[in-house]
Each structure stands twice: as structure tokens, then as C-alpha cells.
Protein backbone atom coordinates (compact mmCIF):
# COMPACT_ATOMS: atom_id res chain seq x y z
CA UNK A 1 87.50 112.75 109.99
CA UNK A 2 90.94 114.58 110.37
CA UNK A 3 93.29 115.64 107.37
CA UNK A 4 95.44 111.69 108.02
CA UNK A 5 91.94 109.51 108.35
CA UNK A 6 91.03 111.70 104.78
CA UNK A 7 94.35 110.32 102.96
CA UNK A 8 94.16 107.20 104.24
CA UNK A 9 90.43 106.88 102.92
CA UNK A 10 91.50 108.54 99.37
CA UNK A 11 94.13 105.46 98.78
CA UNK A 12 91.26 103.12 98.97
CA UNK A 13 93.36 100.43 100.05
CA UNK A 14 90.69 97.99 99.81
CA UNK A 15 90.82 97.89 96.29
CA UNK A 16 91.85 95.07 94.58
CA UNK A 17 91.12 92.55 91.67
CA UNK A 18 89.50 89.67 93.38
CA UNK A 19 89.26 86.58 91.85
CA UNK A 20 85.57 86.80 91.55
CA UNK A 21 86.20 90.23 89.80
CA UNK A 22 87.88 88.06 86.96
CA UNK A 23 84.99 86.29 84.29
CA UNK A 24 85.29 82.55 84.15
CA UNK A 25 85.43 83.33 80.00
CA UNK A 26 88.71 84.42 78.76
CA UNK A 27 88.74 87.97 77.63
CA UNK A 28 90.08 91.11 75.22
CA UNK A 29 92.50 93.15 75.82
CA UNK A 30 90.03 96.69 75.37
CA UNK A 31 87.68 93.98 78.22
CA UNK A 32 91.00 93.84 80.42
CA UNK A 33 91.40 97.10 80.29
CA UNK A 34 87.69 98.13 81.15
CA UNK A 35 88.24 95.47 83.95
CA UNK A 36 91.14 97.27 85.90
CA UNK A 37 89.50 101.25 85.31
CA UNK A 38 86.90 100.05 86.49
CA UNK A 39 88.46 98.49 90.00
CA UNK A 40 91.35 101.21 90.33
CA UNK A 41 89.90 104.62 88.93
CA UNK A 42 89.74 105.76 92.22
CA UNK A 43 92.78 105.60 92.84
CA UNK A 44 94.17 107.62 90.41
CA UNK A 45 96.50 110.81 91.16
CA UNK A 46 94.86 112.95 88.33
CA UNK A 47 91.53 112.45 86.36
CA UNK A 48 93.86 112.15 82.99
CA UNK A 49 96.73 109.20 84.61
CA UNK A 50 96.04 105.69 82.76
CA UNK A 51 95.85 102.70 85.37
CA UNK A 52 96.50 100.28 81.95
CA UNK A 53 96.88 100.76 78.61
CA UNK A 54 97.18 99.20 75.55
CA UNK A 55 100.39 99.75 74.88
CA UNK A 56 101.42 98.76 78.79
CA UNK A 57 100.01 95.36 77.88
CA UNK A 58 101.90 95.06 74.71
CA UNK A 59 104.91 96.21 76.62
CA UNK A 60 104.51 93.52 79.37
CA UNK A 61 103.86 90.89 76.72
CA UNK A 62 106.59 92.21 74.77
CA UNK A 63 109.05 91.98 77.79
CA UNK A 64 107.78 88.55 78.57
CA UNK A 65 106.23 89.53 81.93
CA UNK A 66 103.65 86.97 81.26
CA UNK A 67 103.01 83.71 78.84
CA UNK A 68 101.78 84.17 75.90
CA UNK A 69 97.57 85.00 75.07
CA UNK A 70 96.14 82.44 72.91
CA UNK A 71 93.82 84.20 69.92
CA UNK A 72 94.23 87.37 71.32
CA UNK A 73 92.59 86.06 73.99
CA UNK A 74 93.67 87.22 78.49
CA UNK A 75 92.71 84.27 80.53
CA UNK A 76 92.09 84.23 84.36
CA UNK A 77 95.69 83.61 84.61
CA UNK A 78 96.76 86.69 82.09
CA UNK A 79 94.45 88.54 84.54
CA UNK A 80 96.28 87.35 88.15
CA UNK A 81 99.70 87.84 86.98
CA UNK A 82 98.59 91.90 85.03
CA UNK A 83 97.48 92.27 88.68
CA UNK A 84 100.56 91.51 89.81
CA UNK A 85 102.84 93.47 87.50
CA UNK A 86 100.35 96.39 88.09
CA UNK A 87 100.66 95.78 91.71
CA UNK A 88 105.28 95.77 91.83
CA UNK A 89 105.23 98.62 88.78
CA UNK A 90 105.09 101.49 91.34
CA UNK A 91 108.09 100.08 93.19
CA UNK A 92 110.41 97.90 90.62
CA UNK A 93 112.15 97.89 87.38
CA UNK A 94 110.16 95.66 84.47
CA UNK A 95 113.42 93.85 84.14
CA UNK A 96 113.24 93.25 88.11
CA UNK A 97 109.56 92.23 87.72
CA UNK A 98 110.45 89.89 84.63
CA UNK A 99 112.81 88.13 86.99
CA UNK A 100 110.26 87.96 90.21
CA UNK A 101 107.07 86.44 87.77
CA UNK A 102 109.44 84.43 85.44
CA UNK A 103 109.31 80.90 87.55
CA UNK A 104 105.58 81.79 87.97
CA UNK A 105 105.23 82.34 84.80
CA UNK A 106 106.86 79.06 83.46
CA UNK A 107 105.16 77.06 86.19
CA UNK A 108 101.60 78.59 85.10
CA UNK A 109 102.37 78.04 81.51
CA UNK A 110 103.25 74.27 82.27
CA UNK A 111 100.31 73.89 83.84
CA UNK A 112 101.44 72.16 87.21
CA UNK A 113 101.41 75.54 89.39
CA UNK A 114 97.99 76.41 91.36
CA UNK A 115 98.37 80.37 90.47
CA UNK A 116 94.97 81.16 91.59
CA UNK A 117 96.04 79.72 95.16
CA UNK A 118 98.87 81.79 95.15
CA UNK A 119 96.98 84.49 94.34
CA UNK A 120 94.77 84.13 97.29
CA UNK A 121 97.28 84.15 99.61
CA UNK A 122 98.80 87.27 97.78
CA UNK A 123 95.52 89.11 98.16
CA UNK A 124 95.34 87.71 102.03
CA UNK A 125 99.27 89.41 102.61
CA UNK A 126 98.36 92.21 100.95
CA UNK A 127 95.09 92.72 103.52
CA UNK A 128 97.26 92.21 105.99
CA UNK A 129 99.79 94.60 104.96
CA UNK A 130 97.18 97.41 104.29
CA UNK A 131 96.05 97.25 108.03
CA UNK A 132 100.07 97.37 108.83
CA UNK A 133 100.57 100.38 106.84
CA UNK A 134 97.72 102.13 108.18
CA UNK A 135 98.45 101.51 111.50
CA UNK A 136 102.70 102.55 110.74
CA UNK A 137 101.19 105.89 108.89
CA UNK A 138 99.22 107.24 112.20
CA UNK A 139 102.38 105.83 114.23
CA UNK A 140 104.76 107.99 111.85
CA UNK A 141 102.63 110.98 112.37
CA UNK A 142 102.31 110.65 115.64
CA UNK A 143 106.09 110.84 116.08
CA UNK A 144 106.60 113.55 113.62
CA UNK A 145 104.30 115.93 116.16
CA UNK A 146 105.63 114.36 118.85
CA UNK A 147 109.41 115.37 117.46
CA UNK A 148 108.64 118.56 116.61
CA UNK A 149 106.01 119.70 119.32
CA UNK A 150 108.38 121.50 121.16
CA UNK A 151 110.37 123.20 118.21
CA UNK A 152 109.42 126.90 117.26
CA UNK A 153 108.56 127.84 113.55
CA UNK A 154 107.29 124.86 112.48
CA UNK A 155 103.76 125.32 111.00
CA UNK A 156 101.25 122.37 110.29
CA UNK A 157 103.02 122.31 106.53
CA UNK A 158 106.69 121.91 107.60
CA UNK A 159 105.11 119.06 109.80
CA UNK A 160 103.97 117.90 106.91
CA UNK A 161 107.13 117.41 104.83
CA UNK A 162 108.27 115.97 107.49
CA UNK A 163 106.09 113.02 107.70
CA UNK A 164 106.77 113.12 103.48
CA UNK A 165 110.37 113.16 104.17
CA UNK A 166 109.60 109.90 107.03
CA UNK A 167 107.51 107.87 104.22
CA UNK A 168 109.02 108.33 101.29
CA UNK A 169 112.30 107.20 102.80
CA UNK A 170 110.59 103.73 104.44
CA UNK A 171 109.24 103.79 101.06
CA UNK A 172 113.13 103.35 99.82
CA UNK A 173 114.14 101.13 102.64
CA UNK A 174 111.11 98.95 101.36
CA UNK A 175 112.05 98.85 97.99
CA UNK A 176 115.90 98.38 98.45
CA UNK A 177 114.49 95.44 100.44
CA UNK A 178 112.37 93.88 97.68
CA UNK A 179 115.31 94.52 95.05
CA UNK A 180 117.87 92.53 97.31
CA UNK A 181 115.58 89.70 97.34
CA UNK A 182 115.25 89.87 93.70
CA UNK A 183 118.66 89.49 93.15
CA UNK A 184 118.75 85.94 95.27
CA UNK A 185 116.27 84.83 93.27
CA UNK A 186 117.78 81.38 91.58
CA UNK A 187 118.77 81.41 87.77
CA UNK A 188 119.46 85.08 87.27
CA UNK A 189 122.09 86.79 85.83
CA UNK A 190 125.79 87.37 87.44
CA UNK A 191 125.03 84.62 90.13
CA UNK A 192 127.35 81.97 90.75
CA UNK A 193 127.32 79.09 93.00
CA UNK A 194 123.86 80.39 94.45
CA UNK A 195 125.13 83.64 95.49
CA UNK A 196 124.04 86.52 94.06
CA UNK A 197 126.60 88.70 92.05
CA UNK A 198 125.34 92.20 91.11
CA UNK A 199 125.01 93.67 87.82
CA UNK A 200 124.43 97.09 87.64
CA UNK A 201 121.32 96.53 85.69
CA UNK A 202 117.90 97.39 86.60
């Protein structure tokens, strides 16, 4: 297994909170907790970074990310949609995530929205995607050696900011992607007529 195959492997890409992860009994917040360490320890950064917290929860419930727990109480819903701020946290504002889950959020709440469907097909996009990404990582190094082979001086760490430098900016291009979509969503903020009207605010 070379250096690239050893990241790819350490991002354990496969990870994710499957519906049949989630207890048909609605649960704690110290249980939802335990739930998500449990699925995503490994891919933590450090041994001491948090994957969810207490106070992330309050936060998100705080900021209206999701509908309101009953009793103190996280149903299978709570669960799906922590999954999904979890899952847009590394990449958006809360106040750009707020706007993304509120429809789901009001739909779910109502009662006439099949979020565990639309879960499904989240978690069927998001295989998809990981297979993608693999597949554009080896592509990216490939081209990094392939635009460098030829250059003098470079050692096998220069080649490797390089291929930093590549990601992190699809990374951006990703992002500013997901963020101008987020701003067409209907029924937010500084948009008039249906088209979107920016407003600074993240």
C-alpha cells in the first residue's frame, strides 16, 4: 500500500450513520453522543478533537438547526438531520446550514415529509461521491508528478504541497459551489422576486 492508498484508507470514507445504526427507541443526548464516537472516532485528526458535544447539540438546537426534542428526548429524525449538520459543518456556516435544513426541518416537524427516504438517497450520493473523490485524488496526484516530473529541485515533499495546494483549492471551488446554491434557496433573506440578492452574511 503506497503513501496515497494509506490516506485514502485513514479517512475511512465508508463511515457513516446508517439508518440501522439509529435505535428504533428515541434517545439521550449523552446516548447520541456515544452513538456518533462511536461511528466517527476514527476519523478524528487528533486523539483529543470532539466529533459531538454537548454543547454542539445545544448550539444546533439553540440555532434552530433542527425541531425541537420532546422530554429531552433525540428521535430517529433528531438523529438523520445531527448527521446531516455534522456532515455540511466542515464546509458551511451554521447560519448557511440553518437555511439548507430549515424546509426539511419544517416538513419533518409537520409530519408530511419521508426524511428517512431522503436520507437514503443522501447516504446513496454520498457512496457515490466517496468513489468520485477517490478516484479525482489518484487523478490529482497523478498530474501533480506528471507536472512536475521533469522540473529539478522538487523533492517528494514539495510534490506534496503541491497536491495540498490542488485539493484544498477544489475544496474552495466546492464549497463556493454549495454556498451559491444556498443562496437560491426560496424564502431567504435579501431575495426578491426569486432571485437571490446577497447579504454579506455568513
Amino acid at each position: 500500500m503506497n503513501e496515497l492508498d494509506e490516506l485514502l484508507a485513514k479517512l475511512e470514507l465508508d463511515q457513516n450513520i446508517q439508518l440501522e445504526d439509529i435505535p428504533g427507541i428515541d434517545l439521550y443526548m449523552d446516548q447520541v453522543i456515544q452513538l456518533f464516537e462511536n461511528k466517527f472516532k476514527g476519523t478524528k485528526r487528533s486523539e483529543g478533537d470532539k466529533i459531538l458535544t454537548k454543547t454542539m447539540i445545544n448550539n444546533y438546537a439553540k440555532g434552530k438547526l433542527f425541531f425541537p426534542v420532546k422530554n429531552k428526548k433525540y428521535s430517529k429524525e433528531h438523529i438523520i438531520l445531527i448527521s446531516l449538520i455534522y456532515h455540511l459543518k466542515g464546509a458551511l456556516s451554521i447560519g448557511d446550514i440553518k437555511s439548507i435544513l430549515g424546509g426539511i426541518n419544517e416538513k419533518s416537524e409537520e409530519e408530511n415529509f419521508d426524511l428517512e427516504q431522503f436520507y437514503k438517497s443522501y447516504l446513496h450520493l454520498y457512496e457515490k461521491g466517496a468513489e468520485d473523490f477517490k478516484r479525482n485524488v489518484e487523478e490529482m496526484e497523478r498530474a501533480v508528478h506528471a507536472e512536475l516530473s521533469d522540473a529539478e529541485g522538487y523533492s517528494a515533499d514539495l510534490k506534496k504541497v503541491m497536491l495540498i495546494l490542488s485539493l484544498a483549492n477544489i475544496s474552495n471551488l466546492y464549497r463556493r459551489a454549495a454556498e451559491q446554491l444556498t443562496d437560491s434557496l426560496p424564502g431567504l433573506p435579501g431575495q426578491e422576486d426569486g432571485n437571490t440578492k446577497k447579504t454579506g452574511q455568513k
